[in-house]
C-alpha atoms as a PDB file:
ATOM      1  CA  UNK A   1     -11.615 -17.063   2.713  1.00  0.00           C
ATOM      2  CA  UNK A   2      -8.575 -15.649   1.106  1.00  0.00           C
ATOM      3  CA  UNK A   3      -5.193 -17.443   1.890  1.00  0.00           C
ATOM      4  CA  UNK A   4      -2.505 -14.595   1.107  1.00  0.00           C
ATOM      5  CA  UNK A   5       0.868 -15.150   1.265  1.00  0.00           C
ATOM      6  CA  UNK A   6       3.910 -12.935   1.170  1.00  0.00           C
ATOM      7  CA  UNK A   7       5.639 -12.365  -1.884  1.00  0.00           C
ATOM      8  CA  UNK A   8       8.204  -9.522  -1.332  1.00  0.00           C
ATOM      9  CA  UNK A   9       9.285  -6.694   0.767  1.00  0.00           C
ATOM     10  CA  UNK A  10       9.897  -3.512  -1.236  1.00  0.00           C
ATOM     11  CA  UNK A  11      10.613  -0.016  -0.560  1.00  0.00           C
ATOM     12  CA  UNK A  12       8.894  -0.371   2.961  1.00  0.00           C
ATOM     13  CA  UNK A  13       5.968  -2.296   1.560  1.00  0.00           C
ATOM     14  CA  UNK A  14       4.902  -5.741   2.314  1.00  0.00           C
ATOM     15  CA  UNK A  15       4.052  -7.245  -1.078  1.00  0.00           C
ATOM     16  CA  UNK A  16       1.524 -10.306  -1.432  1.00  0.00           C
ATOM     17  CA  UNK A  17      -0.606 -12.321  -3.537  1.00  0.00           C
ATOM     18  CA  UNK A  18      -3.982 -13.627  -2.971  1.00  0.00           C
ATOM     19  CA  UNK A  19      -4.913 -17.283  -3.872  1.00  0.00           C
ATOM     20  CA  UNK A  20      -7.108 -15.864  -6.190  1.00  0.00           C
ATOM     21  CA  UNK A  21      -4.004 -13.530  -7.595  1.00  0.00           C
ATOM     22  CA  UNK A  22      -4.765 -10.555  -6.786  1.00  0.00           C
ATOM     23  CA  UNK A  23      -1.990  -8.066  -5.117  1.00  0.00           C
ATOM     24  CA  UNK A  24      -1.757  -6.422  -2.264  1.00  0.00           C
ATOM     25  CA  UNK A  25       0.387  -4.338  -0.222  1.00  0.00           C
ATOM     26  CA  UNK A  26       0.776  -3.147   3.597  1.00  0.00           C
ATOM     27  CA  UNK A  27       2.909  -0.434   4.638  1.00  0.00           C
ATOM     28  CA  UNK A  28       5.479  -1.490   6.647  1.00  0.00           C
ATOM     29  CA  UNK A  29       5.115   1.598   9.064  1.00  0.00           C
ATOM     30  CA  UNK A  30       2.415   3.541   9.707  1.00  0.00           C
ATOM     31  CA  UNK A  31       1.770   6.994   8.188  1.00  0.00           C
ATOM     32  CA  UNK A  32       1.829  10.265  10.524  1.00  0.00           C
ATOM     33  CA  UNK A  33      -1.506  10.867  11.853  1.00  0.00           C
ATOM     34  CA  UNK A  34      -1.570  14.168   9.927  1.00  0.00           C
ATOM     35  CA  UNK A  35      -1.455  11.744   6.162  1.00  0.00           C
ATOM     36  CA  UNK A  36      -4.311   9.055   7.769  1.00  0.00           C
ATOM     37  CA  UNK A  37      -6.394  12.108   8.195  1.00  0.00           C
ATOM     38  CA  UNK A  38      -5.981  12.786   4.883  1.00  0.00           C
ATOM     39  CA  UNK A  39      -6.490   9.794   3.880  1.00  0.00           C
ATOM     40  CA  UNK A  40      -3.586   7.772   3.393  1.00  0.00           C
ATOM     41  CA  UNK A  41      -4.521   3.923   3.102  1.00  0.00           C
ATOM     42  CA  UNK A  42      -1.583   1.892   4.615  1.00  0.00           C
ATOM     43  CA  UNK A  43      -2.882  -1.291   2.877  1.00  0.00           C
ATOM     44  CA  UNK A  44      -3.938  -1.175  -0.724  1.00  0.00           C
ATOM     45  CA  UNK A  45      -4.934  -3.611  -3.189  1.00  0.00           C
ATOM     46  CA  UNK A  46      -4.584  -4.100  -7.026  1.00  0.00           C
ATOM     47  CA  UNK A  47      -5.536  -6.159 -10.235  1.00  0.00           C
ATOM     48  CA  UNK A  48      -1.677  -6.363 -11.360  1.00  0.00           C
ATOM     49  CA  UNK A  49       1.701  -5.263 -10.283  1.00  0.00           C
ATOM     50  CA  UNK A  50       1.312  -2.299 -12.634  1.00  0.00           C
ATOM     51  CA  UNK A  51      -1.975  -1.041 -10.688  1.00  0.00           C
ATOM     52  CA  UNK A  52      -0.491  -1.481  -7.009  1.00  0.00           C
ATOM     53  CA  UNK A  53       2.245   0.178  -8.156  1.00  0.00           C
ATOM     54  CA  UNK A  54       0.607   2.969  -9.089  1.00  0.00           C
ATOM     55  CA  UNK A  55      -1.763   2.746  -5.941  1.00  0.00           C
ATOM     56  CA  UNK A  56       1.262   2.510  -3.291  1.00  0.00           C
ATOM     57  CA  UNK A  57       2.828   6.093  -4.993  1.00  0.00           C
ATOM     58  CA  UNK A  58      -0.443   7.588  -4.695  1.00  0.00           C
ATOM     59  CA  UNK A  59      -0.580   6.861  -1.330  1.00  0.00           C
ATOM     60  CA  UNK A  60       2.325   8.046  -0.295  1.00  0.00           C
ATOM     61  CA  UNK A  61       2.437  11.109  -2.271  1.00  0.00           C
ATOM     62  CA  UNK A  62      -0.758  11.506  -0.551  1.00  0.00           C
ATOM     63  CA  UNK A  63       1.240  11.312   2.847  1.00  0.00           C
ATOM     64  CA  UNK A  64       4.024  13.996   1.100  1.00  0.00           C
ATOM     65  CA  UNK A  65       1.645  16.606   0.827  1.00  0.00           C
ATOM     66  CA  UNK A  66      -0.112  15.931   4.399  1.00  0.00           C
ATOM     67  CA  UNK A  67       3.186  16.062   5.857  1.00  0.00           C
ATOM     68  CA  UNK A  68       3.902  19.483   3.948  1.00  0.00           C
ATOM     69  CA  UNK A  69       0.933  21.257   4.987  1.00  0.00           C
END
């Protein structure tokens, strides 16, 4: 079992660390129904802060263009 603990709140993201130090982030509010179908991922998951960086933007770039459409 993975003990995660919170490391941060940014830019409506809940930032944490694994024991095992990996990072992961939950949105802090759900998407619009119209960027899950698309398929927005409200929690994501990455090797370094670099990665989930670059994971969180994608999602929610991902949620832009739903919402556009």
């Amino acid at each position: 079992m993975t003990d995660r603990r919170t490391t941060a709140s940014a830019g409506g993201w809940r930032l944490m660390t694994s024991d095992r130090g990996r990072f992961w982030a939950t949105r802090e509010r759900p998407f619009s129904p119209a960027a899950e179908a698309a398929g927005a991922a409200r929690t994501v998951d990455g090797d370094d802060l670099t990665e989930l960086c670059r994971v969180i933007a994608e999602q929610e770039s991902l949620a832009d263009i739903a919402s556009a459409g």
